[in-house]
PDB file of N, CA and C in Angstrom:
ATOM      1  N   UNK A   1      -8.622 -10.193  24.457  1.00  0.00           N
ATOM      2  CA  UNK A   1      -7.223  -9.949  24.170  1.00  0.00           C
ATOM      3  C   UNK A   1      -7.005  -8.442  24.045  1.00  0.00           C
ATOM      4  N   UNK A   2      -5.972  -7.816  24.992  1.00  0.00           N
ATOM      5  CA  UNK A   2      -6.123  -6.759  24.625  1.00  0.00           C
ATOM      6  C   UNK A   2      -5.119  -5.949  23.593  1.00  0.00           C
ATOM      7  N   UNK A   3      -4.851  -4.959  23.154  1.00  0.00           N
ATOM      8  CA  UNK A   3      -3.726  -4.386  21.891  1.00  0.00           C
ATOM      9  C   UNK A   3      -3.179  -3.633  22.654  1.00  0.00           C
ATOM     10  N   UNK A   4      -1.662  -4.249  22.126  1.00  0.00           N
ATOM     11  CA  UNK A   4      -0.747  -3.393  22.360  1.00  0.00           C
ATOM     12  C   UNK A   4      -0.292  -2.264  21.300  1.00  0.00           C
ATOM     13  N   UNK A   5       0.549  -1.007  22.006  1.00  0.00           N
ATOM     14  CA  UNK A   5       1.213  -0.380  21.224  1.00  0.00           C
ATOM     15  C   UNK A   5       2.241  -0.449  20.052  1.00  0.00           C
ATOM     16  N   UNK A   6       2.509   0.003  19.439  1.00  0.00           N
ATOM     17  CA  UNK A   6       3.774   0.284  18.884  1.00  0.00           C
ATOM     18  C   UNK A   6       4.399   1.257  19.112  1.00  0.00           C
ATOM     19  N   UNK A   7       5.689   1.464  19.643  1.00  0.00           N
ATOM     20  CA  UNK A   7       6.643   2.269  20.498  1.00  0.00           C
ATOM     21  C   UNK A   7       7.167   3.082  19.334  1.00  0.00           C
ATOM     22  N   UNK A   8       7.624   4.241  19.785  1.00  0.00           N
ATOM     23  CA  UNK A   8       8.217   4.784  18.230  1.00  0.00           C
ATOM     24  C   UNK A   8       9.658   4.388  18.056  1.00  0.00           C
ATOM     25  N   UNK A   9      10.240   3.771  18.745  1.00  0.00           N
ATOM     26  CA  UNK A   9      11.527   2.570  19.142  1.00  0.00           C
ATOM     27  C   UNK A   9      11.645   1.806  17.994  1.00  0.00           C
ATOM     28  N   UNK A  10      10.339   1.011  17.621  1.00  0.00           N
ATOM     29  CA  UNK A  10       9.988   0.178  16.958  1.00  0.00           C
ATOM     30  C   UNK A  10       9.611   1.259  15.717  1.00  0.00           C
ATOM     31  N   UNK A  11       9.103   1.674  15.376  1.00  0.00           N
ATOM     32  CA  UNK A  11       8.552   2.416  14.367  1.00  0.00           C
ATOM     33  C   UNK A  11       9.872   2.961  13.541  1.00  0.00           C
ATOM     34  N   UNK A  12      11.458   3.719  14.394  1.00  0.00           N
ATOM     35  CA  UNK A  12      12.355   3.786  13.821  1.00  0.00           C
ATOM     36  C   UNK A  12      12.981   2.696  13.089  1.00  0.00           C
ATOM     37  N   UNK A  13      12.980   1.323  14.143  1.00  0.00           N
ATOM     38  CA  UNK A  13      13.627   0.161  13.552  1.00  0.00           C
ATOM     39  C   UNK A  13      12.716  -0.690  12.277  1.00  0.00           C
ATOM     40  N   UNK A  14      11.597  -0.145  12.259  1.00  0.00           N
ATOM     41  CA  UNK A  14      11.201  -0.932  11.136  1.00  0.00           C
ATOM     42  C   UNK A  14      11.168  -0.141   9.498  1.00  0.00           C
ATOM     43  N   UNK A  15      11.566   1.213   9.905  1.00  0.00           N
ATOM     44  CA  UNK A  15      11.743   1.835   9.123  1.00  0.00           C
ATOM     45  C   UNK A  15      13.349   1.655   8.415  1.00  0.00           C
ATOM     46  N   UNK A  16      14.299   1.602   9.417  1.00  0.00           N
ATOM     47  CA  UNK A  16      15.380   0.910   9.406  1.00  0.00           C
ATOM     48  C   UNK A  16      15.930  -0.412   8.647  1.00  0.00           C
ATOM     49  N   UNK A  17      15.354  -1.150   9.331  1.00  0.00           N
ATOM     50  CA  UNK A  17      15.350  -2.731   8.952  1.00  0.00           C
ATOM     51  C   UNK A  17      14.264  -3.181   8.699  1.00  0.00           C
ATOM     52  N   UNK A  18      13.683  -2.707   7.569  1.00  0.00           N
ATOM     53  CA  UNK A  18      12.150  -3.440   7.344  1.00  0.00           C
ATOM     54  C   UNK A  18      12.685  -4.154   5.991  1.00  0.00           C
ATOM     55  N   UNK A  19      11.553  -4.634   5.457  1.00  0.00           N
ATOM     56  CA  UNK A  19      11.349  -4.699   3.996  1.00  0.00           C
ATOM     57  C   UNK A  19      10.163  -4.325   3.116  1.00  0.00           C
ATOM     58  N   UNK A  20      10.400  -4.301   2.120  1.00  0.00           N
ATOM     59  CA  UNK A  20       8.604  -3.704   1.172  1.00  0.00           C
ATOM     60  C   UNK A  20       8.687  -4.900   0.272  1.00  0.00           C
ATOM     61  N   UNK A  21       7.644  -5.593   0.679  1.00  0.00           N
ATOM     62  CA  UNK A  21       7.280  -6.812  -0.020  1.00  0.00           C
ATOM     63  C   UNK A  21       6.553  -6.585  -1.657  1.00  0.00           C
ATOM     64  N   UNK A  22       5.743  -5.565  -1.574  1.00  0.00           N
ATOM     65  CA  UNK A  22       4.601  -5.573  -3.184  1.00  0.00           C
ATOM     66  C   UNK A  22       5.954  -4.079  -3.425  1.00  0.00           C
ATOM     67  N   UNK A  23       5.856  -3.885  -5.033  1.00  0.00           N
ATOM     68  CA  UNK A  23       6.454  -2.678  -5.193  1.00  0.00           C
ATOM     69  C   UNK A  23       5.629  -1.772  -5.235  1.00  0.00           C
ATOM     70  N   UNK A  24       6.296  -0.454  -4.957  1.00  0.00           N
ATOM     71  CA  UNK A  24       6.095   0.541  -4.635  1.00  0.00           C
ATOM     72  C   UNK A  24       4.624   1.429  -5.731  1.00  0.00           C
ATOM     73  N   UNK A  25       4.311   2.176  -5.066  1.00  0.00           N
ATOM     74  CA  UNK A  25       2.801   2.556  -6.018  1.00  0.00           C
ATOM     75  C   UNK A  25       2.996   4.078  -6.143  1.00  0.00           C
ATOM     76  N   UNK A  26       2.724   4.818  -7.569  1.00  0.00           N
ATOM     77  CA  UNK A  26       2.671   6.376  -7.614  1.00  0.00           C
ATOM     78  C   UNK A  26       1.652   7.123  -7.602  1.00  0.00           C
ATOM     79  N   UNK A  27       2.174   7.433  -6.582  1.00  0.00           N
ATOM     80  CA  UNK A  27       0.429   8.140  -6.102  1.00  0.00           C
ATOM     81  C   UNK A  27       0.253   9.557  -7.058  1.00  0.00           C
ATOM     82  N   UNK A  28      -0.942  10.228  -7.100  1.00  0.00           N
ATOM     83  CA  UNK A  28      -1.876  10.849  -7.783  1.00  0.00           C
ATOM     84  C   UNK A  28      -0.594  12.332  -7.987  1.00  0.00           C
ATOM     85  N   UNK A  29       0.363  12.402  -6.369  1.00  0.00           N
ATOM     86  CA  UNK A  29       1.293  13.439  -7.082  1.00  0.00           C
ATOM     87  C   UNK A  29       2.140  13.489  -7.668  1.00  0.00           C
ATOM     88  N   UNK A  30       2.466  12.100  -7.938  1.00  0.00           N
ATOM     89  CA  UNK A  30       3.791  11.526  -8.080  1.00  0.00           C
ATOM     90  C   UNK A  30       4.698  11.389  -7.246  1.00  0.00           C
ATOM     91  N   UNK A  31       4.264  10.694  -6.248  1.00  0.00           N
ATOM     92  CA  UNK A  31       5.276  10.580  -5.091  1.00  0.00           C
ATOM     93  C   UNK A  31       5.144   8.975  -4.870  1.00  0.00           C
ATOM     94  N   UNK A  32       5.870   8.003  -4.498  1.00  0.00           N
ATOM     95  CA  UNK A  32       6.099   6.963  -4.441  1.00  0.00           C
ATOM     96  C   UNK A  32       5.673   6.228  -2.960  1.00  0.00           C
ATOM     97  N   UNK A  33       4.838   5.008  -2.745  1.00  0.00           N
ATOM     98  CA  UNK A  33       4.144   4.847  -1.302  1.00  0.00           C
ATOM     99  C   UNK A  33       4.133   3.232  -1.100  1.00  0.00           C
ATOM    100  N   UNK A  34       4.414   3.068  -0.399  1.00  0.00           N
ATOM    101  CA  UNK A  34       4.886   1.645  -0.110  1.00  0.00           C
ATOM    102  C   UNK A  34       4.781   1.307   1.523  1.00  0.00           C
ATOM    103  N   UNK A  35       4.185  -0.073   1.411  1.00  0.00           N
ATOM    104  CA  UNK A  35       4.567  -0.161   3.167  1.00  0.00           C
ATOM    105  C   UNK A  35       5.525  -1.673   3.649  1.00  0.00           C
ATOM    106  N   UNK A  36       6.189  -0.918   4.819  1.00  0.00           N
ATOM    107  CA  UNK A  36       7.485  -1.311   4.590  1.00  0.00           C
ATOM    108  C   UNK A  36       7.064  -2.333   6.578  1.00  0.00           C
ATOM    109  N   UNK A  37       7.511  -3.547   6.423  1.00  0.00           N
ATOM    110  CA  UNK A  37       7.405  -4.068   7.970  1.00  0.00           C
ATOM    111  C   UNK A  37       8.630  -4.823   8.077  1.00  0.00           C
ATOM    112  N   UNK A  38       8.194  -5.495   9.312  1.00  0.00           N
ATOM    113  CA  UNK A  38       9.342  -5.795   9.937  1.00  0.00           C
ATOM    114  C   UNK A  38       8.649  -7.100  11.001  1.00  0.00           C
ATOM    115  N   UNK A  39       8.786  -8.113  11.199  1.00  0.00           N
ATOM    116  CA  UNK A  39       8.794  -8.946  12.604  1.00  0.00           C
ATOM    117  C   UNK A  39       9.506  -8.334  14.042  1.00  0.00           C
ATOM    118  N   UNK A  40       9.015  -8.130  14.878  1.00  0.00           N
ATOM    119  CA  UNK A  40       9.531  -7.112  15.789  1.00  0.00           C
ATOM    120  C   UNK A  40       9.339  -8.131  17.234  1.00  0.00           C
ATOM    121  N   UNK A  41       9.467  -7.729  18.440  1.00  0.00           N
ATOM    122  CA  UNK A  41       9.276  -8.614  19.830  1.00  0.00           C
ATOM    123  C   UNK A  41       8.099  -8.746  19.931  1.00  0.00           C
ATOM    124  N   UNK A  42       8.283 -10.256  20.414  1.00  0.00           N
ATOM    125  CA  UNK A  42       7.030 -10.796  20.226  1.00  0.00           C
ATOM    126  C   UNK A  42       6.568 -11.712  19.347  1.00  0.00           C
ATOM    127  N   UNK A  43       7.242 -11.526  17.975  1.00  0.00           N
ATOM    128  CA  UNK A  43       6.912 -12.578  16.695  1.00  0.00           C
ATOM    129  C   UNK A  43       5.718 -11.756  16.041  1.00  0.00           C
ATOM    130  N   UNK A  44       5.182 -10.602  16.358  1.00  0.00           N
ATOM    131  CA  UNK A  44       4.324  -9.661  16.022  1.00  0.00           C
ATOM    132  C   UNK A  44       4.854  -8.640  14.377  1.00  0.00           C
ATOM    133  N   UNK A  45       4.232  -9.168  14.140  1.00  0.00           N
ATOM    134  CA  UNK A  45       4.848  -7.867  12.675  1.00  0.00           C
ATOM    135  C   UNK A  45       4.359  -6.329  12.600  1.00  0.00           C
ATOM    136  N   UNK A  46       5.129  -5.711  12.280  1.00  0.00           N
ATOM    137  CA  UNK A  46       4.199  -4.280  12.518  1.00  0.00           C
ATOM    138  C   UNK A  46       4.600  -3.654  10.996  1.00  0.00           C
ATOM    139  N   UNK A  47       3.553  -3.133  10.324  1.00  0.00           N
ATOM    140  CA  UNK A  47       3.596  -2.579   9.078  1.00  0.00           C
ATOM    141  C   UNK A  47       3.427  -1.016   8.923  1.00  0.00           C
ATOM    142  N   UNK A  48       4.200   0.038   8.008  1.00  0.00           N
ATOM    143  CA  UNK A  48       4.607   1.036   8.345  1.00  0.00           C
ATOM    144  C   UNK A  48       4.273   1.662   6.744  1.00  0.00           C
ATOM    145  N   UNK A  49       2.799   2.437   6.332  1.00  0.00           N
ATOM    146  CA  UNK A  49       2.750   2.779   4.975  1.00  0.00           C
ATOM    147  C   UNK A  49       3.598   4.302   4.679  1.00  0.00           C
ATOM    148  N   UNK A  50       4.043   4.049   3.834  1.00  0.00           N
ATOM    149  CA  UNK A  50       5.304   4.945   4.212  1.00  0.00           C
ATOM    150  C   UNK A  50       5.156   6.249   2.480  1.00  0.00           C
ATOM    151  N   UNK A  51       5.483   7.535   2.562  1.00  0.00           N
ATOM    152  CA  UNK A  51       5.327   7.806   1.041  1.00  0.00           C
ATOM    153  C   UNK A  51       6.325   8.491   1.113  1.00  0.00           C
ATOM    154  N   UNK A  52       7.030   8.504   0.016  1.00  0.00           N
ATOM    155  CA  UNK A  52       8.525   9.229  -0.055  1.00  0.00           C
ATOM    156  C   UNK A  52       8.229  10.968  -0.899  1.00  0.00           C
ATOM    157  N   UNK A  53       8.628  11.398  -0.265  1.00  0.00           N
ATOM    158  CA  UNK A  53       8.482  12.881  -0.968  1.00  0.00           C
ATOM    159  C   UNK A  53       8.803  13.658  -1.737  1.00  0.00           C
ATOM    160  N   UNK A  54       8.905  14.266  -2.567  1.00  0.00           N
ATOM    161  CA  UNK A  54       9.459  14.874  -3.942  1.00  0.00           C
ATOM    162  C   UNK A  54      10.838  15.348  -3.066  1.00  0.00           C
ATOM    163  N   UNK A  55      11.056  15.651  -1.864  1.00  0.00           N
ATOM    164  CA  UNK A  55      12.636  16.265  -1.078  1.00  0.00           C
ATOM    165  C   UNK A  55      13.094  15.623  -0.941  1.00  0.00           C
ATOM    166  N   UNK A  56      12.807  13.984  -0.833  1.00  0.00           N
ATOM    167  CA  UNK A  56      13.309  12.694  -0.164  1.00  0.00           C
ATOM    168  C   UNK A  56      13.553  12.559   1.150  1.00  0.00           C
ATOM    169  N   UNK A  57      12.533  13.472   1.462  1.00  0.00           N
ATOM    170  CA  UNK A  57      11.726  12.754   2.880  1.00  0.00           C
ATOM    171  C   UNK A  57      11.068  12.310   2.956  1.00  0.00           C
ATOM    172  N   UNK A  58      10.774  11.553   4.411  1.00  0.00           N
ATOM    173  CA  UNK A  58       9.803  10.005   4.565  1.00  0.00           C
ATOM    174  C   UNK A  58       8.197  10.412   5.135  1.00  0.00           C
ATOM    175  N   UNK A  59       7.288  10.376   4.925  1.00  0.00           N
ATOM    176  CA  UNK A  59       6.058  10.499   5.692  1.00  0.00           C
ATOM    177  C   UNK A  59       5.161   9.131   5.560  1.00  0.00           C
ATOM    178  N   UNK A  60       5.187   9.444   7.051  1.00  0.00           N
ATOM    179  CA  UNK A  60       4.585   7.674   7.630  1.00  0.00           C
ATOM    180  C   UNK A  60       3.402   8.165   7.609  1.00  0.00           C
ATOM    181  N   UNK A  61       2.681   7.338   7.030  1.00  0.00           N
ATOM    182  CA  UNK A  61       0.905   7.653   7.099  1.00  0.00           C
ATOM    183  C   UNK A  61      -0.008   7.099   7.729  1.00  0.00           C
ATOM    184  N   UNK A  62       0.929   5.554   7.708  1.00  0.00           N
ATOM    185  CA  UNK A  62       0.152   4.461   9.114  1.00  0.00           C
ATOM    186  C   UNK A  62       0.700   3.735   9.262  1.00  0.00           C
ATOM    187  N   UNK A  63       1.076   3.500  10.721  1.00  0.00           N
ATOM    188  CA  UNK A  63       1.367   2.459  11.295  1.00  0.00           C
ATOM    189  C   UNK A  63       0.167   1.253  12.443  1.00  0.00           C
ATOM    190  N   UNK A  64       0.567   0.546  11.795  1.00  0.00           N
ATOM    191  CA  UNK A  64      -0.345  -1.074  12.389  1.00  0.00           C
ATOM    192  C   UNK A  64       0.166  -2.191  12.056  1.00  0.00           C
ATOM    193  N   UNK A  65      -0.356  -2.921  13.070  1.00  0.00           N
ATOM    194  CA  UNK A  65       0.172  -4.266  13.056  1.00  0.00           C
ATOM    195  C   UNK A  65      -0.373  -5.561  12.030  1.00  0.00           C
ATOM    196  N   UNK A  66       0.133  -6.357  11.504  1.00  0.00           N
ATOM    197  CA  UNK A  66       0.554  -6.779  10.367  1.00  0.00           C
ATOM    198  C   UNK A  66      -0.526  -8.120  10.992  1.00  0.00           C
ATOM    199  N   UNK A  67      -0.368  -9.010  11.758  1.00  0.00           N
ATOM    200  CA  UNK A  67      -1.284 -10.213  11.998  1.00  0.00           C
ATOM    201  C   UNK A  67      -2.099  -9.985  13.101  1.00  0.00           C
ATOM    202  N   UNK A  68      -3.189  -9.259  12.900  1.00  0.00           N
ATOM    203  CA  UNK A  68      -4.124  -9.068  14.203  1.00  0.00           C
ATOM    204  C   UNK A  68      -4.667 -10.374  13.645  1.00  0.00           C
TER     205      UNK A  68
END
């Protein structure tokens, strides 16, 4: 079976329209990190660990797919 990508198409929309299932965790700087997915084409979920920044900007740290 081989793996597919995740498009950054997808990577906007799940950032978009995702959800964060466990709450959110404070990391060591105090910045808040959570990963946020989405069911996307395909029936494939793709999960997006996400940490929010003391500016309240977003930094994606990993993206992968949710049911390999």
């Amino acid at each position: 079976m081989s793996e597919r990508e995740i498009f950054d198409v997808d990577v906007f929309r799940v950032l978009r329209e995702g959800y964060v299932d466990d709450a959110p965790e404070l990391t060591e700087r105090n910045e808040w990190k959570c990963k946020i997915a989405l069911k996307i084409k395909g029936g494939r979920t793709a999960g997006i660990v996400t940490i929010i920044l003391h500016n309240g900007r977003l930094f994606v740290k990993t993206v992968e797919w949710e049911n390999l």
